[in-house]
C-alpha atoms as a PDB file:
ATOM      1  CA  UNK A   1     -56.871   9.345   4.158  1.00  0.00           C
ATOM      2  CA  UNK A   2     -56.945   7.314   0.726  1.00  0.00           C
ATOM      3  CA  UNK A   3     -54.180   9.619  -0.788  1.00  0.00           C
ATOM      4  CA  UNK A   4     -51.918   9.081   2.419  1.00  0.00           C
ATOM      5  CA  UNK A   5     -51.204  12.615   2.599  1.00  0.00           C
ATOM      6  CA  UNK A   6     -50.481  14.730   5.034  1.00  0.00           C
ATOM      7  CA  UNK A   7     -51.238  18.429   5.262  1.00  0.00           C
ATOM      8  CA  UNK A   8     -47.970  19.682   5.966  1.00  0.00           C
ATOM      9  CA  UNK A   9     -46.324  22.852   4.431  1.00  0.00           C
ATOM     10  CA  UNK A  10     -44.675  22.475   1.507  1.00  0.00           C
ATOM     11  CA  UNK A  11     -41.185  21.796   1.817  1.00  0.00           C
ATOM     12  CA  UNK A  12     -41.350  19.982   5.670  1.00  0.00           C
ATOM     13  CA  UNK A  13     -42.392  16.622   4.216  1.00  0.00           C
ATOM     14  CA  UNK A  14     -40.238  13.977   5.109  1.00  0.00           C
ATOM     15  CA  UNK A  15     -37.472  13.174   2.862  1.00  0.00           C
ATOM     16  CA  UNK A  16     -38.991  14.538  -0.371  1.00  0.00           C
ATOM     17  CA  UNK A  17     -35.798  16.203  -1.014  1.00  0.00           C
ATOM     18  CA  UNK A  18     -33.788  13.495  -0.832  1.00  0.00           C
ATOM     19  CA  UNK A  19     -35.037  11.835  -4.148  1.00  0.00           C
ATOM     20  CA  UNK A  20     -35.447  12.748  -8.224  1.00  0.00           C
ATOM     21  CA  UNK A  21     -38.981  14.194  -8.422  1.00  0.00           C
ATOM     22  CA  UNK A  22     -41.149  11.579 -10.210  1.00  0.00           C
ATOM     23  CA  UNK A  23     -38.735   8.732  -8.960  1.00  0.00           C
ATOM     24  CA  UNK A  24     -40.692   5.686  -8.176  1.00  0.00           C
ATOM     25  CA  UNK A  25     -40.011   3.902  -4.679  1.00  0.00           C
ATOM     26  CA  UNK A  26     -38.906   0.717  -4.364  1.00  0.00           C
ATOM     27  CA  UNK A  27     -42.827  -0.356  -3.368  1.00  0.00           C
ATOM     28  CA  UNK A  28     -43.677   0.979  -6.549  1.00  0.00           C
ATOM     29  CA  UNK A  29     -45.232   4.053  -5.415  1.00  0.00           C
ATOM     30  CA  UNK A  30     -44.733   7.918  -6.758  1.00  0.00           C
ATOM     31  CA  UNK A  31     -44.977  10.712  -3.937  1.00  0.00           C
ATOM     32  CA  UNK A  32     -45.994  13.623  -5.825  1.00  0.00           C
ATOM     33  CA  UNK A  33     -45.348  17.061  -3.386  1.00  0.00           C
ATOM     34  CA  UNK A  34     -47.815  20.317  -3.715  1.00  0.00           C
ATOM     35  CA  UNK A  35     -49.486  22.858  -2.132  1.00  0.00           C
ATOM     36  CA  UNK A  36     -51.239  20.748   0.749  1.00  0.00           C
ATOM     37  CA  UNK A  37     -48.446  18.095   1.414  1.00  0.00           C
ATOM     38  CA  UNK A  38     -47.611  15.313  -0.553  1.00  0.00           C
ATOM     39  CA  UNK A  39     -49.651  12.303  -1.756  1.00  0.00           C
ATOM     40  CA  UNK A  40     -48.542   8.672  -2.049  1.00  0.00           C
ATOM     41  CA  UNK A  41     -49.831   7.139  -5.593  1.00  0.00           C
ATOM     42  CA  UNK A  42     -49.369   3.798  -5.009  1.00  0.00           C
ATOM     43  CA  UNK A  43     -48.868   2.231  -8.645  1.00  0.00           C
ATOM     44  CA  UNK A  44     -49.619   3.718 -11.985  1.00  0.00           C
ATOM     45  CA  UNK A  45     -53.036   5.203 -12.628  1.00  0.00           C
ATOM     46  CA  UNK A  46     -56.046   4.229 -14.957  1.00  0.00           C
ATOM     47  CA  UNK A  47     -59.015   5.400 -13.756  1.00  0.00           C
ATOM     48  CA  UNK A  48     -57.922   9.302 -13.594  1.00  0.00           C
ATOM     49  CA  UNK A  49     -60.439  12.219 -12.894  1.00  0.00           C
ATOM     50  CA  UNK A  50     -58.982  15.641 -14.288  1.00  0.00           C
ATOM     51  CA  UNK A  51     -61.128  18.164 -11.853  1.00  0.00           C
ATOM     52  CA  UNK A  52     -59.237  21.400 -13.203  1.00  0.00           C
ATOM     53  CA  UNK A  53     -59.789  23.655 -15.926  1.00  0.00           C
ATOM     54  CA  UNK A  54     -56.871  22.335 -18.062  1.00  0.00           C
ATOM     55  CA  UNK A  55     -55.545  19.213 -16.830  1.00  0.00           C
ATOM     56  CA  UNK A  56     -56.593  17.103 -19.945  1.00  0.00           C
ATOM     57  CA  UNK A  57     -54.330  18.345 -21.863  1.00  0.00           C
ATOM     58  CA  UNK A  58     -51.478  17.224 -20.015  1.00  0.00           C
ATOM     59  CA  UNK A  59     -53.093  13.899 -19.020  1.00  0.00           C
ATOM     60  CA  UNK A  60     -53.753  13.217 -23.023  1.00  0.00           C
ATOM     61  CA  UNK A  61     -50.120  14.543 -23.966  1.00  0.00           C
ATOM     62  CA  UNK A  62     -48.532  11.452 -22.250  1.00  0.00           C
ATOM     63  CA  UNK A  63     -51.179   8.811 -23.408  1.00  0.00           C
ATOM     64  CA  UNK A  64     -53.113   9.085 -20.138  1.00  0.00           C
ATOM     65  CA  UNK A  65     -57.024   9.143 -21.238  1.00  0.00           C
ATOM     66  CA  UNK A  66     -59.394  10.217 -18.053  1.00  0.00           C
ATOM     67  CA  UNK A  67     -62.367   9.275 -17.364  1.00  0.00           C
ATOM     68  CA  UNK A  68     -63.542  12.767 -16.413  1.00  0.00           C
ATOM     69  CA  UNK A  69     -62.769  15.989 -17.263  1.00  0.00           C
ATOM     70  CA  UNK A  70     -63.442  19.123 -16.607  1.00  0.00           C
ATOM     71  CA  UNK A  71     -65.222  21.953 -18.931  1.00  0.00           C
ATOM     72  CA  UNK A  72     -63.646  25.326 -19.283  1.00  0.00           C
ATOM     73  CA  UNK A  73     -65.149  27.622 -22.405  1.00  0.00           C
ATOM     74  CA  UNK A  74     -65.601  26.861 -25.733  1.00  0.00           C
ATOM     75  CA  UNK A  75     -68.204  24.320 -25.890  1.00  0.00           C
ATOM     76  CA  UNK A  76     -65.556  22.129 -27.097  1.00  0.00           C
ATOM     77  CA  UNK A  77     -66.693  18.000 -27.491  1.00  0.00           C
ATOM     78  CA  UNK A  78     -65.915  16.311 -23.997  1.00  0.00           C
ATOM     79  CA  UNK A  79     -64.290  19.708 -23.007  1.00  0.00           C
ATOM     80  CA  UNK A  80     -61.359  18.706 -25.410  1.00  0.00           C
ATOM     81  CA  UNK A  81     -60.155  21.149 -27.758  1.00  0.00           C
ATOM     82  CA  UNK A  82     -58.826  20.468 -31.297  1.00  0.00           C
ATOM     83  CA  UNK A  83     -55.399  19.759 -30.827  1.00  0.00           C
ATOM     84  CA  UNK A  84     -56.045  17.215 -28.139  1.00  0.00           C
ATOM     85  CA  UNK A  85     -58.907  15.438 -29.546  1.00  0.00           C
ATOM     86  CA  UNK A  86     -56.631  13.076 -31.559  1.00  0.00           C
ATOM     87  CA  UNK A  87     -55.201  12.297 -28.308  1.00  0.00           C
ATOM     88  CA  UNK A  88     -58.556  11.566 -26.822  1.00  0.00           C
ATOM     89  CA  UNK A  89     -59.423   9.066 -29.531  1.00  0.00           C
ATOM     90  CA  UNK A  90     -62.753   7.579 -29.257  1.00  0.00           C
ATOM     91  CA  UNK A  91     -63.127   7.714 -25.722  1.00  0.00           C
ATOM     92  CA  UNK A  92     -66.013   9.892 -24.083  1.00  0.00           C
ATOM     93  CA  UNK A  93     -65.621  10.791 -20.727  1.00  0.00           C
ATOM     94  CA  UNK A  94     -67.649  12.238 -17.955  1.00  0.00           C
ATOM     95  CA  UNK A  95     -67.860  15.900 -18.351  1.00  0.00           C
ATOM     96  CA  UNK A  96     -67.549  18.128 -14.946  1.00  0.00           C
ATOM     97  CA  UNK A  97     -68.112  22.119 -14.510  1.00  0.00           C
ATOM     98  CA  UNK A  98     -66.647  24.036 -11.874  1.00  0.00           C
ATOM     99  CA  UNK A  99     -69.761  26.558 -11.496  1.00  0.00           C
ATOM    100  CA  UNK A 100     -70.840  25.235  -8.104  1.00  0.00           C
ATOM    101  CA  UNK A 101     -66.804  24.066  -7.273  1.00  0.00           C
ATOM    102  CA  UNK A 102     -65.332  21.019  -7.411  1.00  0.00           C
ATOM    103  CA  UNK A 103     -68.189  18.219  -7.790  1.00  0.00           C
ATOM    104  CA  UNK A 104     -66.621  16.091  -5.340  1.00  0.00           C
ATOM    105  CA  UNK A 105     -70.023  13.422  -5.060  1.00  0.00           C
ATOM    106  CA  UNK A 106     -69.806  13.002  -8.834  1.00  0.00           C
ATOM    107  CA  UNK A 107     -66.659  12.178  -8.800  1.00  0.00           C
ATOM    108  CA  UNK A 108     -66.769   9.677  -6.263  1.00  0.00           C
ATOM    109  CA  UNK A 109     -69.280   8.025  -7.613  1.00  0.00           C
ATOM    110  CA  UNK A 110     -66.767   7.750 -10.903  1.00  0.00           C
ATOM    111  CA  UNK A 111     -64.629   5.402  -8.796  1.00  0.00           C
ATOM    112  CA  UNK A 112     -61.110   7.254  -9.176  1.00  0.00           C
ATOM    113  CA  UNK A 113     -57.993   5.988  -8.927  1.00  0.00           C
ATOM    114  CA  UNK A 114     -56.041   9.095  -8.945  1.00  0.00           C
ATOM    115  CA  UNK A 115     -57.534  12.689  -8.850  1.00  0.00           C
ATOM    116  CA  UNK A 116     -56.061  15.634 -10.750  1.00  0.00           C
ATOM    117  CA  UNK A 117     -56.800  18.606  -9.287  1.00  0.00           C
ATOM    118  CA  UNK A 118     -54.314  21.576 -10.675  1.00  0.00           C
ATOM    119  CA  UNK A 119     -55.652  24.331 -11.753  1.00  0.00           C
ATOM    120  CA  UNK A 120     -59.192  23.779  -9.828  1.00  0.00           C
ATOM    121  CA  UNK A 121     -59.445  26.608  -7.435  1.00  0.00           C
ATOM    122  CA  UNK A 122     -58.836  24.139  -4.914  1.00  0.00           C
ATOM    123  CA  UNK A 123     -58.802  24.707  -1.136  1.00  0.00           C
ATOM    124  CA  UNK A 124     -57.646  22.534   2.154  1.00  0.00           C
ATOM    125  CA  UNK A 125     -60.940  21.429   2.807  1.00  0.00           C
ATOM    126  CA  UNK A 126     -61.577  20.462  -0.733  1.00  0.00           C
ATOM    127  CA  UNK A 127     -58.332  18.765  -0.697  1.00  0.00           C
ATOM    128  CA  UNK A 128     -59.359  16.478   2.307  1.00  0.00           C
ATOM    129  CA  UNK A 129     -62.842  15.549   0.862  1.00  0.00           C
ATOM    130  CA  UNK A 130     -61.116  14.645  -2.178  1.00  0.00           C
ATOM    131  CA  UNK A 131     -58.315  12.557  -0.881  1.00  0.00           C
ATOM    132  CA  UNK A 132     -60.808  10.221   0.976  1.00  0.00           C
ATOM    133  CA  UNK A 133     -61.800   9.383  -2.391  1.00  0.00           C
ATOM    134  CA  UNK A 134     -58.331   8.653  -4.232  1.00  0.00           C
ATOM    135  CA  UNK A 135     -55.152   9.869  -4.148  1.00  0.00           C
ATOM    136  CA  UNK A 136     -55.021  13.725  -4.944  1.00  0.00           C
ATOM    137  CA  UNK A 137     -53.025  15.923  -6.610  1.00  0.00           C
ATOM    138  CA  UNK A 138     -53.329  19.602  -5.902  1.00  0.00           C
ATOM    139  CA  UNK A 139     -51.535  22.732  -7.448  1.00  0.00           C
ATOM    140  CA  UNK A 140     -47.614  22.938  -6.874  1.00  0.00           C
ATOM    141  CA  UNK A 141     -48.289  26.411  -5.264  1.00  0.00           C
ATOM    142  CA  UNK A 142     -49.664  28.987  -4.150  1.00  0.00           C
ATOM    143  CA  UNK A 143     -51.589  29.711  -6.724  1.00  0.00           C
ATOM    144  CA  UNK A 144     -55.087  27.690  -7.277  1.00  0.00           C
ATOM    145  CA  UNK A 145     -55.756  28.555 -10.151  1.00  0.00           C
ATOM    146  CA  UNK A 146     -53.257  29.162 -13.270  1.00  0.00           C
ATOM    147  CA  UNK A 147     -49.942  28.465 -11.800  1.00  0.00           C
ATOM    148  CA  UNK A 148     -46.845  28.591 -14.703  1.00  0.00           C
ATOM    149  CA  UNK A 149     -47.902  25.837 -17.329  1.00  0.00           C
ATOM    150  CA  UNK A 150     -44.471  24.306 -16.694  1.00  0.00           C
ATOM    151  CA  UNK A 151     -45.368  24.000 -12.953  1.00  0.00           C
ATOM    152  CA  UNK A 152     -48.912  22.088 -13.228  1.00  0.00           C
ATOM    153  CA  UNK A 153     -47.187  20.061 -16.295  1.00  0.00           C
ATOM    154  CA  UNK A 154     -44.330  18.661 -14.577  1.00  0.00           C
ATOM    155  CA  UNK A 155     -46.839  17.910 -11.045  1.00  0.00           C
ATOM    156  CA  UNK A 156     -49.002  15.980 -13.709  1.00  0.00           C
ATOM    157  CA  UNK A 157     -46.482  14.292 -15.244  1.00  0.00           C
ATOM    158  CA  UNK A 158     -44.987  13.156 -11.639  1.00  0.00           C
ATOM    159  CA  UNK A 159     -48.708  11.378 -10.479  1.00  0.00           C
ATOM    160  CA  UNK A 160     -48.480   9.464 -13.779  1.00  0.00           C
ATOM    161  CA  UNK A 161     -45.457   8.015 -13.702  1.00  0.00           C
ATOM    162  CA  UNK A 162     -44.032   9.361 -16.943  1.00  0.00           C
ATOM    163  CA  UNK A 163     -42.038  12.450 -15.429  1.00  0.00           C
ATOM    164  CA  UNK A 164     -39.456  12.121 -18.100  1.00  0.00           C
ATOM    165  CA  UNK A 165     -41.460  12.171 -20.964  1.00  0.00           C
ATOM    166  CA  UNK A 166     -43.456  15.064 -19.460  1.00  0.00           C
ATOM    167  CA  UNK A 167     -39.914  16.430 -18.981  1.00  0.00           C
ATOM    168  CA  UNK A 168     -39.151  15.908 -22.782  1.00  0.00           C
ATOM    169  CA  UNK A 169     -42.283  17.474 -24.091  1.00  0.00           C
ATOM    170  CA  UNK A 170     -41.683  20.746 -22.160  1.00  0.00           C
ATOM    171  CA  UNK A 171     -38.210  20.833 -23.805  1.00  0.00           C
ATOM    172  CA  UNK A 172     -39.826  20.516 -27.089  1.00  0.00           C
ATOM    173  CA  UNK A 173     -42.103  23.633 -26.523  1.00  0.00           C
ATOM    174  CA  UNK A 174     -39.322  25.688 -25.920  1.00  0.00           C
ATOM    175  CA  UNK A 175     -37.453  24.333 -28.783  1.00  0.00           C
ATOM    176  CA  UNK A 176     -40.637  25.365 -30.815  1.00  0.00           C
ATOM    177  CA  UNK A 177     -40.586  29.032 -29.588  1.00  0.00           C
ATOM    178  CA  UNK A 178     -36.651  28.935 -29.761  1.00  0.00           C
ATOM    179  CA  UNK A 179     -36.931  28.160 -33.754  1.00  0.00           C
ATOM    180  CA  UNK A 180     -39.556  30.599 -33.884  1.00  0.00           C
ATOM    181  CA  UNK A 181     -36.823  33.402 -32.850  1.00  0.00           C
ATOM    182  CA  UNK A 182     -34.261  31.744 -35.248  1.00  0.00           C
ATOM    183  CA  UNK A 183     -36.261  32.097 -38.379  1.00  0.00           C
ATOM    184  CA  UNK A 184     -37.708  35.708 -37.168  1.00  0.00           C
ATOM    185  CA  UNK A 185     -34.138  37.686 -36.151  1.00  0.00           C
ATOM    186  CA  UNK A 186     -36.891  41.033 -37.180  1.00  0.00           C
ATOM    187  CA  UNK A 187     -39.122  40.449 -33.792  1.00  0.00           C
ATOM    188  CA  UNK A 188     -35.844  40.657 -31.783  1.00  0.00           C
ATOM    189  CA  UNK A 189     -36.306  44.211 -29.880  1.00  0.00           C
ATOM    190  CA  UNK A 190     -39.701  45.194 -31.231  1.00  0.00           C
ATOM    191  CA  UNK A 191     -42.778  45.311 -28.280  1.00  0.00           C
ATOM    192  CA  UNK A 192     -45.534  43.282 -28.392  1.00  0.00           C
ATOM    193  CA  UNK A 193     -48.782  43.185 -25.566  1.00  0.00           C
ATOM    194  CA  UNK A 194     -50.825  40.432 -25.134  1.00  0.00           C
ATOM    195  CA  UNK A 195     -54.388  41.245 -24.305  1.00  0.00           C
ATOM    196  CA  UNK A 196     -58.165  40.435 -23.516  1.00  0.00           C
ATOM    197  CA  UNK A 197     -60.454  39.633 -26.465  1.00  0.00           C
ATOM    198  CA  UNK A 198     -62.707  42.662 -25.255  1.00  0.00           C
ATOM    199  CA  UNK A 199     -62.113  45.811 -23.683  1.00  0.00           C
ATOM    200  CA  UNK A 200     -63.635  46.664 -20.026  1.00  0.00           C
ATOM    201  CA  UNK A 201     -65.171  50.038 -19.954  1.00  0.00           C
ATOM    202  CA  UNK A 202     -62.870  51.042 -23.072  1.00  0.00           C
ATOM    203  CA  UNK A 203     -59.595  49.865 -21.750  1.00  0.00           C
ATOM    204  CA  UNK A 204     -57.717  47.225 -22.724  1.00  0.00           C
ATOM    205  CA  UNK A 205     -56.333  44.290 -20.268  1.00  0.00           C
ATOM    206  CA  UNK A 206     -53.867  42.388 -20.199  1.00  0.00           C
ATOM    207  CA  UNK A 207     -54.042  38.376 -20.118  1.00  0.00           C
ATOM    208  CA  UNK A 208     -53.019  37.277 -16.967  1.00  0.00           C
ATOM    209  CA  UNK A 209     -51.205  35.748 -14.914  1.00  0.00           C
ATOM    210  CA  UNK A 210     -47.510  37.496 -16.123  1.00  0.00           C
ATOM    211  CA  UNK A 211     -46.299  34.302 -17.696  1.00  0.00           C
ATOM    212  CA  UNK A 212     -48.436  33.822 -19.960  1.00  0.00           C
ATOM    213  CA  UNK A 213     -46.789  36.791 -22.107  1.00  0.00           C
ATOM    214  CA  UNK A 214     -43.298  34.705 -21.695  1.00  0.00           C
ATOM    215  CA  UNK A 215     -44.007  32.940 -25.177  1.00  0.00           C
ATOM    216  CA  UNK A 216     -43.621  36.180 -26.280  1.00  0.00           C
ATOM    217  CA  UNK A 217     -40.268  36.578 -24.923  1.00  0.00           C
ATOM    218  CA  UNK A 218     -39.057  33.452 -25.961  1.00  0.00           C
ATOM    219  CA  UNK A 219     -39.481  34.573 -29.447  1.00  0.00           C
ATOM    220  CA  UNK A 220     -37.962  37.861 -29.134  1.00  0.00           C
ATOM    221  CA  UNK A 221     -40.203  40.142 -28.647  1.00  0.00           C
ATOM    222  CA  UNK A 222     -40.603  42.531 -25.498  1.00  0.00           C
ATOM    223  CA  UNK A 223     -43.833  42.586 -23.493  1.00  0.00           C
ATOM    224  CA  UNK A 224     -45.163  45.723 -22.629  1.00  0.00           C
ATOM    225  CA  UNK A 225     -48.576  46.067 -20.467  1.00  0.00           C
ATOM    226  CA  UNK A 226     -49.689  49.259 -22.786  1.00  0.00           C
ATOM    227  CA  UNK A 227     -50.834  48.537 -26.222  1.00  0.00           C
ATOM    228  CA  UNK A 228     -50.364  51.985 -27.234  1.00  0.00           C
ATOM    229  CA  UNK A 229     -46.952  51.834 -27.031  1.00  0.00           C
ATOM    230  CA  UNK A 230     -46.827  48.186 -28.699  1.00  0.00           C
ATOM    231  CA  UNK A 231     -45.755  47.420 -32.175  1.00  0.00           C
ATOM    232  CA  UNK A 232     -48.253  44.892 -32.424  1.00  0.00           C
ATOM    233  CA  UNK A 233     -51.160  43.962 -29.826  1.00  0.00           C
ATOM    234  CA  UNK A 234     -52.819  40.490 -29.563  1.00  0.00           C
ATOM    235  CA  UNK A 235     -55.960  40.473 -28.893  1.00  0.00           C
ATOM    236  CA  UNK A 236     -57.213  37.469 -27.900  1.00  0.00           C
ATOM    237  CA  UNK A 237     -60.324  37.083 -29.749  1.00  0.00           C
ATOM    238  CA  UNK A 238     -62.792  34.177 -29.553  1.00  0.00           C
ATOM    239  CA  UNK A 239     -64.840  35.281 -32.851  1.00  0.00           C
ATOM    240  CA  UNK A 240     -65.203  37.399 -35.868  1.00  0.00           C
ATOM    241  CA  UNK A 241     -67.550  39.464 -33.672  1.00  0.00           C
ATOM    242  CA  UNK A 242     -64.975  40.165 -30.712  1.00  0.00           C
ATOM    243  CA  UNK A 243     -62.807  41.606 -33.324  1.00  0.00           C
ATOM    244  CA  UNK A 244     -65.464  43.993 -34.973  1.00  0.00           C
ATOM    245  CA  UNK A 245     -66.129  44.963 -31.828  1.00  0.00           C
ATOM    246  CA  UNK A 246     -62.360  45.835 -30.927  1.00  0.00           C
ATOM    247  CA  UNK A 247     -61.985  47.283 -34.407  1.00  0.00           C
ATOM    248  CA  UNK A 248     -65.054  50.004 -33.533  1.00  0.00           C
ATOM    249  CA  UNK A 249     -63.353  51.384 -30.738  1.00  0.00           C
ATOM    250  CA  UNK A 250     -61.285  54.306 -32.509  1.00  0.00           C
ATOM    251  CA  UNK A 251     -57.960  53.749 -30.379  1.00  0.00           C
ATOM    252  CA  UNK A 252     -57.905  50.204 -31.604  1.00  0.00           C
ATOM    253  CA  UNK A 253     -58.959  50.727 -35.576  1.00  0.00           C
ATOM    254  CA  UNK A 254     -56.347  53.738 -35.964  1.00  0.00           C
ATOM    255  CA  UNK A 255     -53.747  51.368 -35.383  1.00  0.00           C
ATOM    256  CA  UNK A 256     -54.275  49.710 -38.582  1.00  0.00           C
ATOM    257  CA  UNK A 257     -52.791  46.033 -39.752  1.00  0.00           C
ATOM    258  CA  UNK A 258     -50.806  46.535 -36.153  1.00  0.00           C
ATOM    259  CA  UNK A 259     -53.362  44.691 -34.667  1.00  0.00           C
ATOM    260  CA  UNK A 260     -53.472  41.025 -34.461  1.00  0.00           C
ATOM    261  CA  UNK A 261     -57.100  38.791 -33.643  1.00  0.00           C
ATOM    262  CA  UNK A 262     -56.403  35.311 -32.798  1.00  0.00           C
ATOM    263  CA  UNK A 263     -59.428  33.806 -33.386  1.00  0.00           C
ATOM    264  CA  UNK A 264     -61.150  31.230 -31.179  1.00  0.00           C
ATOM    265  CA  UNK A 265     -58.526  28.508 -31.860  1.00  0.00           C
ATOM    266  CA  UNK A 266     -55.550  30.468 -31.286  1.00  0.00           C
ATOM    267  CA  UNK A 267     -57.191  31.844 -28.499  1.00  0.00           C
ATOM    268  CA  UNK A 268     -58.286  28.867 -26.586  1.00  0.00           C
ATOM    269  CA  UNK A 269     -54.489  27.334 -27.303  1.00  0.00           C
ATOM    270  CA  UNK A 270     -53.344  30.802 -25.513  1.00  0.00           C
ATOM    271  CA  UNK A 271     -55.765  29.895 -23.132  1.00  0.00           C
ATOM    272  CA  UNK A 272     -54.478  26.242 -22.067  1.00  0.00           C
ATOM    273  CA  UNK A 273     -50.968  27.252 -22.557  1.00  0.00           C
ATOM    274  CA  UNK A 274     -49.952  23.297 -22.751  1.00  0.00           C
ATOM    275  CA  UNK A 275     -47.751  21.196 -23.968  1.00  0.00           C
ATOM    276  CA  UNK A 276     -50.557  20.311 -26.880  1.00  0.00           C
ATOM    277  CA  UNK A 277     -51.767  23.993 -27.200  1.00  0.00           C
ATOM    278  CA  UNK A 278     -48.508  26.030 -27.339  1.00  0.00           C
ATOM    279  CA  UNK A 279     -47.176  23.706 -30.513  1.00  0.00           C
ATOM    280  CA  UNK A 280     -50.389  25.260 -32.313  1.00  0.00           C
ATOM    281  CA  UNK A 281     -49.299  28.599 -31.315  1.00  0.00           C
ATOM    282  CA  UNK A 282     -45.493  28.199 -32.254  1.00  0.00           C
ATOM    283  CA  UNK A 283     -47.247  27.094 -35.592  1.00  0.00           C
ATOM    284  CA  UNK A 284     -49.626  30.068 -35.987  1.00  0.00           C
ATOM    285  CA  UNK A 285     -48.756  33.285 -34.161  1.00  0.00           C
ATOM    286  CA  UNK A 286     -45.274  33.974 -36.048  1.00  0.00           C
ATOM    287  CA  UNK A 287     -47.114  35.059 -39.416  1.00  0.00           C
ATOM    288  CA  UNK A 288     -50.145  36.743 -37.795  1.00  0.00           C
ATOM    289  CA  UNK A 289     -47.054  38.524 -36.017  1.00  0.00           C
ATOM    290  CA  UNK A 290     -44.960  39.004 -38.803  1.00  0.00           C
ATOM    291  CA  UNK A 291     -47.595  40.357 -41.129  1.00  0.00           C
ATOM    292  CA  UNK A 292     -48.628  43.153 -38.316  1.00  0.00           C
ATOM    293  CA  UNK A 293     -45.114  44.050 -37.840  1.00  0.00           C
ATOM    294  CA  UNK A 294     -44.879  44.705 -41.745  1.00  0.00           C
END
C-alpha cells in the first residue's frame, strides 16, 4: 500500500516504542501509529486532504493549509470557522461531506500527498482504500469519531512534522483555562453541566463524549450530568431561536439568569474543541459564567 502500513494492532508495530513520537528517521520519514497500524510519511506534506469533521483546525494551527476539507455544520466558508479563517488566508479548498462516508474517489482524484482522516468515522476497509491513495492517518483509538482533542491533535501534529509545536500549542490551551481559574477563585467548588442546544422529548442532554466537559474542570468548576442540580447550565445554543425555545420550557425559564446560551460561535468553538477553538472559549465563557453565577 502507498501509506506502507500495516494493519497490525496497535501497540505490536515494530519498534514504535523505541523512538520520541513525531521523531523523524534518519530517511527523513515520520511513522505516525493509530488505530489500524502505523503509516510511513515519507517527507513533509503539501498536498494534505483533511477527510474528518475537524481536522482543519489542527492542520491550519501549525501553518499546514489543505487542499480539502471536510464540512461539519454551520455553513461556515470552505467549512472553516471564524477563528481559523485567518489561518486559512486566501486559499479555497475543495469542500467534502461525510453524508454518504468518506468520498474516497474525490479525493483521489485531488492527488494527496498525505490523508487526514481523525475524526472521520473511519473503518478498516476505508482505511485500506484510502492508503492506496496516500499515506493515511486514522484516529489514535478506538474511537472513530471524537476521540480527546488532545489525542487527534498530537496524531496530526506527528504526520506533519511539527510535533513540537503541536506539543506547544496544547500547553498553551491549558495555560488559557489555567488563568481562567486564577482570575475566577469564585467558580472553584460551584457545579456547572454542559448541555445540548435543544432538549429531546423535554429532557436535557448532555454534550458528549465525557471530555468535552473537562474545560470545565480545568477552570474550577464541577461537572454534573443533571442541570437541575447545576449552578449554572450551558446550553449550547446555535441561535437566538434555540434559546427561546429552551427558555419556553418552564424547568429551564424558572431558573432565571442561571442559564447560560452560547450562541452559534461559542457553540461551534465547543464543538471543535481545538487548539484554535478552545482560545475563543477561554476568552468568552468566563463572563457568560460569571454573570450566571451572580
Amino acid at each position: 500500500m502507498a501509506a506502507g502500513a500495516a494493519l497490525l494492532p496497535v501497540g505490536l508495530a515494530a519498534g514504535c516504542g523505541e523512538d520520541k513520537p513525531g521523531t523523524v528517521a534518519k530517511d527523513g520519514s515520520v511513522t505516525v501509529r493509530h488505530a489500524f497500524g502505523e503509516t510511513k510519511i515519507p517527507a513533509p506534506p503539501t498536498r494534505v486532504v483533511s477527510a474528518g469533521l475537524t481536522g482543519q483546525d489542527d492542520l491550519l494551527a501549525l501553518g499546514v493549509v489543505p487542499i480539502a476539507v471536510t464540512d461539519w455544520f454551520g455553513a461556515e466558508p470552505f467549512a472553516v470557522w471564524p477563528w481559523a479563517q485567518p489561518k486559512l488566508g486566501p486559499a479555497q479548498p475543495v469542500v467534502l461531506n461525510l453524508a454518504d462516508g468518506i468520498q474516497v474517489e474525490q479525493i483521489a482524484g485531488l492527488r494527496p500527498d498525505l490523508i487526514i482522516a481523525t475524526n472521520a468515522g473511519l473503518d478498516a476497509d476505508t482505511y485500506t482504500r484510502l492508503s492506496e491513495i496516500a499515506p493515511t492517518v486514522a484516529q489514535s483509538g478506538r474511537d472513530a469519531f471524537f476521540e480527546p482533542w488532545r489525542d487527534q491533535a498530537t496524531t496530526i501534529g506527528q504526520a506533519v512534522f511539527k510535533h513540537d509545536e503541536m506539543q506547544a500549542l496544547i500547553a498553551g490551551v491549558d495555560e488559557k483555562f489555567a488563568a481562567v481559574l486564577s482570575a475566577n477563585p469564585s467558580f472553584d467548588g460551584r457545579t456547572a453541566a454542559l448541555l445540548h442546544g435543544r432538549l429531546d422529548a423535554g429532557k436535557a442532554r448532555v454534550l458528549t463524549p465525557p471530555w468535552r466537559a473537562e474545560f470545565l474542570t480545568a477552570m474550577g468548576l464541577t461537572v454534573t450530568d443533571d442541570p437541575a442540580a447545576a449552578d449554572v447550565a450551558i446550553w449550547a445554543t446555535e441561535s437566538d431561536e434555540e434559546a427561546a425555545a429552551l427558555l419556553a420550557d418552564p424547568a429551564v425559564a424558572q431558573r432565571g439568569r442561571a442559564n447560560v446560551f452560547t450562541g452559534k460561535e461559542l457553540a461551534g468553538a465547543l464543538a471543535f474543541a481545538s487548539v484554535l477553538s478552545y482560545p475563543v472559549v477561554a476568552d468568552r465563557m468566563p463572563t457568560l459564567i460569571a454573570g450566571a453565577l451572580g
